[in-house]
Protein backbone atom coordinates (compact mmCIF):
# COMPACT_ATOMS: atom_id res chain seq x y z
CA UNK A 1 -9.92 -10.74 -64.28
CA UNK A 2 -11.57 -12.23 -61.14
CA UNK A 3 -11.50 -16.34 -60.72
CA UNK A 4 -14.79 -16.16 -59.22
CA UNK A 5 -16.55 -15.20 -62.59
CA UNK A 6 -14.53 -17.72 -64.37
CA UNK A 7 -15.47 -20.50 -61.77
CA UNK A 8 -19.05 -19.22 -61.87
CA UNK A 9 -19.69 -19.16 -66.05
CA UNK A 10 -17.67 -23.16 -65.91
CA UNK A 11 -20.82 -23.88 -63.77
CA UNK A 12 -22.62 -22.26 -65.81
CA UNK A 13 -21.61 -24.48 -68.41
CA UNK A 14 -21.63 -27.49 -67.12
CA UNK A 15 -25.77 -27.26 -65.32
CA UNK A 16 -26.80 -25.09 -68.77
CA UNK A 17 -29.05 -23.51 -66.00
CA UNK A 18 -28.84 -20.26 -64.01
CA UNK A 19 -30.91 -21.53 -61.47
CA UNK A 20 -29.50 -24.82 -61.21
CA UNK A 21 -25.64 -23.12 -61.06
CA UNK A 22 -26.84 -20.39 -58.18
CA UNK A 23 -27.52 -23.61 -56.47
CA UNK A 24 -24.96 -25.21 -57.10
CA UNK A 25 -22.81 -22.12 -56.24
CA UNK A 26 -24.46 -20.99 -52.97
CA UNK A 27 -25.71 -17.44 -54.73
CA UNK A 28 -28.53 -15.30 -56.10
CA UNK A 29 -29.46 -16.09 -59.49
CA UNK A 30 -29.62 -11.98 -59.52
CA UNK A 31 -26.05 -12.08 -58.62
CA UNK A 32 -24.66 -14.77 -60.79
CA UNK A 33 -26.13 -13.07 -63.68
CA UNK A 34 -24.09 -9.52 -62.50
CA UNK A 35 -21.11 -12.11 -62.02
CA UNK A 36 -21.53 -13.18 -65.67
CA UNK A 37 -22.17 -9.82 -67.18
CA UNK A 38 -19.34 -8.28 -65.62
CA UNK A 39 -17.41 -10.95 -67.23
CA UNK A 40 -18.76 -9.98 -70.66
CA UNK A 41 -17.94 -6.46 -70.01
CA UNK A 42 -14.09 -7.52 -69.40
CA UNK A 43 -13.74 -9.30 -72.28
CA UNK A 44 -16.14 -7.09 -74.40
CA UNK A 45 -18.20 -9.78 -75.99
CA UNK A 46 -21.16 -12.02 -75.55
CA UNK A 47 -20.57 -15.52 -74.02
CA UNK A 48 -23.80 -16.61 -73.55
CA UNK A 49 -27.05 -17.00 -75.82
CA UNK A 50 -30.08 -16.39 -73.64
CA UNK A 51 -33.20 -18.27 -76.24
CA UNK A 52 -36.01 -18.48 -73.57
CA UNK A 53 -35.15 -20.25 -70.85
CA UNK A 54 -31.95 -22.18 -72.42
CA UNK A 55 -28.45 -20.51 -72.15
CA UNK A 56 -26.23 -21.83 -74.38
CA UNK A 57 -22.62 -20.80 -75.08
CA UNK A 58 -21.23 -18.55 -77.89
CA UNK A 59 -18.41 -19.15 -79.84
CA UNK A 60 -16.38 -16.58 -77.87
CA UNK A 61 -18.13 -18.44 -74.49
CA UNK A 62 -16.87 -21.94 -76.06
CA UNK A 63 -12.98 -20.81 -76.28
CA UNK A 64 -13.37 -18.61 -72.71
CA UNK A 65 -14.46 -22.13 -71.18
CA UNK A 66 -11.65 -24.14 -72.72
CA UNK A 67 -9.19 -21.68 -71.52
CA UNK A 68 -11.06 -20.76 -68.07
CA UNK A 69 -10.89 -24.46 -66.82
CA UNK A 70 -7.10 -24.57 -66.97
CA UNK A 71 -6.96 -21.32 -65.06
CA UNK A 72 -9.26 -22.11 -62.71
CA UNK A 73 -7.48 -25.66 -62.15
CA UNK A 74 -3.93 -23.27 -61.89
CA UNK A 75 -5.49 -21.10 -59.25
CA UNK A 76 -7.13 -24.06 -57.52
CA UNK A 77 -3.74 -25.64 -57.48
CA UNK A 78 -1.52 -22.25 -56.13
CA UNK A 79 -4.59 -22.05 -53.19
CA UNK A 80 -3.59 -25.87 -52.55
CA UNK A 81 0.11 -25.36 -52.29
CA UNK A 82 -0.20 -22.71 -49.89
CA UNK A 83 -2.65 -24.75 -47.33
CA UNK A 84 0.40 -26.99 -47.31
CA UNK A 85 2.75 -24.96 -46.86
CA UNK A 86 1.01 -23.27 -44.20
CA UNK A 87 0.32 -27.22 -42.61
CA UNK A 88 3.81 -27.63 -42.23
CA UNK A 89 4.50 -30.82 -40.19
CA UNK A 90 1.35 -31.37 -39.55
CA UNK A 91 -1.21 -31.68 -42.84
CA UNK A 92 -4.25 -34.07 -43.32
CA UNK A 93 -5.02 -37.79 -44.90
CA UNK A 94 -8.37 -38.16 -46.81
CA UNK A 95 -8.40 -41.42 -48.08
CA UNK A 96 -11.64 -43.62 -49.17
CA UNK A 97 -11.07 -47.24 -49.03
CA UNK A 98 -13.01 -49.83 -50.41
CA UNK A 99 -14.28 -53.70 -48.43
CA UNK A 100 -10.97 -55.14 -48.77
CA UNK A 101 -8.62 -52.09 -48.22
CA UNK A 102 -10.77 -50.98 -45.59
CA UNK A 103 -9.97 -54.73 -43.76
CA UNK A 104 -6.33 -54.38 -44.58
CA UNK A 105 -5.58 -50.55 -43.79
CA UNK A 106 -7.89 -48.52 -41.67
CA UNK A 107 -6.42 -50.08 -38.23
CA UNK A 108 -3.44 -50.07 -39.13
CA UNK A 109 -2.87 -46.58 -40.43
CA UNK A 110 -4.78 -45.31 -37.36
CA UNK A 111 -2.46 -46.79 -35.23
CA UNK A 112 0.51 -45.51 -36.66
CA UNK A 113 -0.75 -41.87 -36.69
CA UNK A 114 -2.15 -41.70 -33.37
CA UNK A 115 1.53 -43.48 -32.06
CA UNK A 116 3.68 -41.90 -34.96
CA UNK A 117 2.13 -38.78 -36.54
CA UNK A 118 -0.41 -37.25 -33.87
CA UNK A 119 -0.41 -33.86 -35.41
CA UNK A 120 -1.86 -35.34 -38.86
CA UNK A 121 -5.45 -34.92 -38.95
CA UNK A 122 -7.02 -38.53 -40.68
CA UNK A 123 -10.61 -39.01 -42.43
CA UNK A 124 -11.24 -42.48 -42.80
CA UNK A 125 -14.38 -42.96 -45.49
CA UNK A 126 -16.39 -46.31 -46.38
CA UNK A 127 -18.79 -46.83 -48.64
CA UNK A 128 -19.87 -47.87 -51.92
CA UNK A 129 -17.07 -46.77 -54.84
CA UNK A 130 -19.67 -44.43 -56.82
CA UNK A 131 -20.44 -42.69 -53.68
CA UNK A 132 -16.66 -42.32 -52.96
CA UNK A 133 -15.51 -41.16 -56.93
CA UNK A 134 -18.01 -38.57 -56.59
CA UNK A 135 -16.11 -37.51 -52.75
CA UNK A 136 -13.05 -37.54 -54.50
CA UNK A 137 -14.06 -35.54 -57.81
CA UNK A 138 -15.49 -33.02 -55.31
CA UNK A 139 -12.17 -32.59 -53.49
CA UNK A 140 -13.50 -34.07 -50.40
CA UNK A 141 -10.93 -36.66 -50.45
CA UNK A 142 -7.71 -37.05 -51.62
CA UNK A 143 -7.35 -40.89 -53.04
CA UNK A 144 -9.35 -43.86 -52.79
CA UNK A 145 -8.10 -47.46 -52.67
CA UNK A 146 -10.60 -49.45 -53.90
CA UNK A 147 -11.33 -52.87 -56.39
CA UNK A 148 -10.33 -51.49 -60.08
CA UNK A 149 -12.34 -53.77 -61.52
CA UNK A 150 -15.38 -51.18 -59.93
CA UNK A 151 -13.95 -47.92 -61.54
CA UNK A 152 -14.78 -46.47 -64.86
CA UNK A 153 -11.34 -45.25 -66.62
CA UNK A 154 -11.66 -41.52 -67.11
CA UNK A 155 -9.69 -38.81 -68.08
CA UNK A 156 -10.14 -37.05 -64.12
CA UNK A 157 -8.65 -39.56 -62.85
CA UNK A 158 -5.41 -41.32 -62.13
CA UNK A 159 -5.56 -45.24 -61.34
CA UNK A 160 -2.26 -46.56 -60.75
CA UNK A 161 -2.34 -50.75 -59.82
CA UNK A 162 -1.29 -51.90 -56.94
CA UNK A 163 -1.90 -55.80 -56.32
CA UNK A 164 -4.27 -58.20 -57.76
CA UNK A 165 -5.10 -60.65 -54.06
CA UNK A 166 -6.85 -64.17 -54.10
CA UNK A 167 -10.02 -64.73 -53.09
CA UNK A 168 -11.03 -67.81 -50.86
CA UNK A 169 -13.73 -69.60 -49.02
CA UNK A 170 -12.96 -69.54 -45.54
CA UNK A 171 -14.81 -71.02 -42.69
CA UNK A 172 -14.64 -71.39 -38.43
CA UNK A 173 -11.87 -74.37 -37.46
CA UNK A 174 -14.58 -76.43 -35.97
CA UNK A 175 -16.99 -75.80 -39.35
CA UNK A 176 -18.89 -79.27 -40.09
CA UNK A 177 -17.08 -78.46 -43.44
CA UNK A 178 -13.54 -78.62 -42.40
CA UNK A 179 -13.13 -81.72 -41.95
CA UNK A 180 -13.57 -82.46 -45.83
CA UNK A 181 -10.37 -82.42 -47.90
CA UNK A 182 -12.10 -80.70 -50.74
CA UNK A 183 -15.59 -79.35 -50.84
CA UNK A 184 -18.09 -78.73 -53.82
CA UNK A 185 -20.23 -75.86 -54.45
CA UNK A 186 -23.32 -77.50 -53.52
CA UNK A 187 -21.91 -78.89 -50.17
CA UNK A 188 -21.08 -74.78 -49.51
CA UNK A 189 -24.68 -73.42 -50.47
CA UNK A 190 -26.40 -75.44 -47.64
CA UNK A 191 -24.58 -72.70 -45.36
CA UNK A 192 -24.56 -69.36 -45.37
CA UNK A 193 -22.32 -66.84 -47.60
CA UNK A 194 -21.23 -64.29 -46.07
CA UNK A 195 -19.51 -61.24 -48.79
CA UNK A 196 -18.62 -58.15 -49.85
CA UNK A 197 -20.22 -56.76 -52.75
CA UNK A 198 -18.30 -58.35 -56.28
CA UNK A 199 -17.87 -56.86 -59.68
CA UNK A 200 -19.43 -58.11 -62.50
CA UNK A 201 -15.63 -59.75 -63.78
CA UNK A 202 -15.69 -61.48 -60.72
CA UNK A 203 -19.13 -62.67 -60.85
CA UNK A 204 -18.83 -64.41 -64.23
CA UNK A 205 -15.54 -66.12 -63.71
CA UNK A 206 -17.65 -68.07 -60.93
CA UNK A 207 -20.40 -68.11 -62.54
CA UNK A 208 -17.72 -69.76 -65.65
CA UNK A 209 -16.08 -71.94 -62.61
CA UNK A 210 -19.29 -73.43 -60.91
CA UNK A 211 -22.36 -72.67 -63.11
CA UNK A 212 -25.35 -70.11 -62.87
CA UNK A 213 -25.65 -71.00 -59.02
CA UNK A 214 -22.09 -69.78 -58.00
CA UNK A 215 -23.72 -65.98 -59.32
CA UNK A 216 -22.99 -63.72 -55.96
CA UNK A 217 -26.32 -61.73 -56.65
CA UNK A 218 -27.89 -65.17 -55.47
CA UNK A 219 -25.52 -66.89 -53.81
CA UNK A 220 -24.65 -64.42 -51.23
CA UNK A 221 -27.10 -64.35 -48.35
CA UNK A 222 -24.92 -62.08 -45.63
CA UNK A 223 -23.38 -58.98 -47.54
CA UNK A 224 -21.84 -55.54 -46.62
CA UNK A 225 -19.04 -53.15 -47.36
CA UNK A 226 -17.23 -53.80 -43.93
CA UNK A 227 -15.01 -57.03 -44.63
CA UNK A 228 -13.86 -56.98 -40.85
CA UNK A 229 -17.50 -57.08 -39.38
CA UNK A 230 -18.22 -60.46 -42.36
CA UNK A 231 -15.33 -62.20 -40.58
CA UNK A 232 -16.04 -61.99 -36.92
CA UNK A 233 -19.50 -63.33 -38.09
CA UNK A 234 -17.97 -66.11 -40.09
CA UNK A 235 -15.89 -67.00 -36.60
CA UNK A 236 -19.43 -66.90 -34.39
CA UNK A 237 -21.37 -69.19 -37.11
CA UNK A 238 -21.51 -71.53 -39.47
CA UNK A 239 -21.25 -68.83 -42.71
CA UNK A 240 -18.91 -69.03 -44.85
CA UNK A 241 -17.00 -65.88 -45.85
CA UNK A 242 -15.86 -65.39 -49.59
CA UNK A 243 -13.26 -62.68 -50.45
CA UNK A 244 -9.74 -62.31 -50.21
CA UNK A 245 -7.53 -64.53 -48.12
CA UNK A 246 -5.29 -61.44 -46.47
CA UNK A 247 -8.48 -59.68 -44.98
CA UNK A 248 -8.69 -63.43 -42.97
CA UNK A 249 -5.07 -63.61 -42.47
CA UNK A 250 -5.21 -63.01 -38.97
CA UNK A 251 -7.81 -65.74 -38.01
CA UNK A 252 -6.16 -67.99 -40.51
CA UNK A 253 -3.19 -67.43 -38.38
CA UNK A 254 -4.59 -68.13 -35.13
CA UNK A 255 -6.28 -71.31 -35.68
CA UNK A 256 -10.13 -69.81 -35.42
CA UNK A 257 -10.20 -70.13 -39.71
CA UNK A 258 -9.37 -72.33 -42.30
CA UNK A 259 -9.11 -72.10 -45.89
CA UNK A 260 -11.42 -74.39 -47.46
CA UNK A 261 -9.85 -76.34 -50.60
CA UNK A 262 -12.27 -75.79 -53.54
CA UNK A 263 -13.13 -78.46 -56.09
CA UNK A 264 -12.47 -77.11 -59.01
CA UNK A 265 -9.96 -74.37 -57.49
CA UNK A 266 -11.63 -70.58 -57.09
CA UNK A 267 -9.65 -68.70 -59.32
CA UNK A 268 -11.30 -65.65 -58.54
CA UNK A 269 -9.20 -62.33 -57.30
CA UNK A 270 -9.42 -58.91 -56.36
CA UNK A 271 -7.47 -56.39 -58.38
CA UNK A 272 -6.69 -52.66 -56.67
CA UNK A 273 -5.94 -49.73 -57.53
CA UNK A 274 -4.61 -46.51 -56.21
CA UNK A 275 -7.15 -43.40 -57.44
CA UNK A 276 -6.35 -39.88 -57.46
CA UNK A 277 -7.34 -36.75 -59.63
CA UNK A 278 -4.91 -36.36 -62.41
CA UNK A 279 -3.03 -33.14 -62.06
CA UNK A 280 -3.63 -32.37 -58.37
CA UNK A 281 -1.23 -31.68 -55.78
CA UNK A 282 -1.03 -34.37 -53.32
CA UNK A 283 -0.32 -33.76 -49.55
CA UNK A 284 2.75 -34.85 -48.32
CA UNK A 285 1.03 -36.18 -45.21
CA UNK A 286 -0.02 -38.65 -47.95
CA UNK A 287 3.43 -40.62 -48.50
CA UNK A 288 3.21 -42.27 -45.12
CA UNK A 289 -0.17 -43.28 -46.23
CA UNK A 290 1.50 -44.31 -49.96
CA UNK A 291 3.99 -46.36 -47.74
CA UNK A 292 1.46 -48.58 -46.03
CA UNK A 293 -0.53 -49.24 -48.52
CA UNK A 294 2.48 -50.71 -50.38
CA UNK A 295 3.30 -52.55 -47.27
CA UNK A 296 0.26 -54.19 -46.63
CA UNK A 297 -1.62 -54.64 -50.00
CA UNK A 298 -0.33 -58.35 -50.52
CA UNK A 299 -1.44 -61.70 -49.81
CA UNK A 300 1.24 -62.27 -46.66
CA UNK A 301 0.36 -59.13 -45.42
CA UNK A 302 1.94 -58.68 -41.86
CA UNK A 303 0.32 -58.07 -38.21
């Protein structure tokens, strides 16, 4: 039995469309419909209903899918194993990493490949977390590192926790703020805020903490995904940056930052999480990457 007809009636299945699956598939509609007849020959029986211009599966098609995407997961797998194998030392790191991660891990693990590992190939992606589930479902990368509180629990995928970090309003040294020992909302909102995009949690405990005007969708006036790009803007102006306190550890260090003292207290944190597909093969290029992030996903994270 060939994989390719199994792979091409699960497509089958899942866009309920011949035309739609040939797309999908990069064929002929003429020869995914050979594909899928050959199929029935092997087995002897129908698997599809063709009423009009709907397909829709048997009973016999409805067990031969159940079965088919194990298989095809099985020989998807055995393909995988042998790319690594044949990688030997060498191999590849496909990571996405979310605003915060991003700030805390893409220079470093650069660095350390280029100086330690210089024969492992490493994609970097940024971007919204939607955009970077869907890279990851596709195989297009192999784990994500992103805010938890921004994925959708399903049965695809694997979240495993990592480290829940503090957020913080943070400010230049010489900030006409700084010099007050604690500083209300109102006294923050004549400047600008500078953020990464927040989840919805995060948004209602402010909004819980400092009323309807602490709500990021209005509060924030300066926002992107790039945490690193938010700070050097906070240290050439008067914005204030809100998110976590280790993506502004190094400024905080030097003396061009300061931690402003909230009254009340933010109590506000990011939580992250480690994402892969569940039952997949992971590269072992990917421990060194495992390492650092366990390294360097805490609040006294290390230059």
């Amino acid at each position: 039995m060939n994989i390719k007809h199994l792979e091409h009636l699960l497509t089958l299945a899942e866009t309920g469309s011949f035309s739609r699956a040939a797309e999908r598939l990069f064929i002929t509609q003429s020869a995914l419909s050979r594909s899928i007849q050959t199929l029935e020959e092997e087995l002897d029986g129908r698997l599809l209903d063709r009423i009009g211009k709907r397909n829709e599966l048997t009973p016999l098609g409805q067990d031969v899918v159940k079965r088919a995407r194990q298989i095809v997961h099985d020989a998807s797998e055995l393909r995988r194993l042998a790319e690594l194998f044949q990688q030997g030392g060498g191999g590849a790191i496909r990571v996405g990493l979310g605003s915060g991660p991003g700030a805390l891990l893409m220079t470093p693990l650069l660095r350390y490949m280029a100086v330690h590992q210089p024969a492992v190939r490493v994609s970097i992606t940024r971007g919204p977390t939607e955009l970077q589930l869907l890279q990851l479902r596709a195989r297009q990368l192999d784990a994500l590192v992103v805010d938890a509180r921004r994925v959708v629990p399903a049965p695809d995928l694997q979240i495993e926790s990592i480290a829940e970090l503090r957020a913080c309003f943070a400010c230049r040294a010489d900030h006409p703020l700084a010099r007050f020992k604690s500083v209300t909302l109102a006294q923050l909102l004549a400047y600008p805020i500078a953020s990464t995009p927040l989840s919805d949690e995060v948004a209602r405990l402010m909004v819980d903490q400092y009323g309807p005007q602490a709500n990021p969708a209005q509060m924030t006036t300066l926002q992107c995904e790039d945490v690193t790009s938010l700070i050097e803007v906070v240290e050439q102006s008067q914005a204030i940056f809100l998110g976590i306190a280790a993506a502004a550890s190094e400024g905080f260090k030097a003396g061009r930052l300061i931690e402003l003292k909230m009254k009340p207290r933010l109590q506000a944190s990011a939580r992250f999480a480690y994402i892969t597909l569940a039952g997949f093969t992971e590269a072992p290029a990917m421990a060194l990457f495992r390492r650092l992030v366990a390294e360097r996903m805490h609040d006294g994270v290390k230059n």
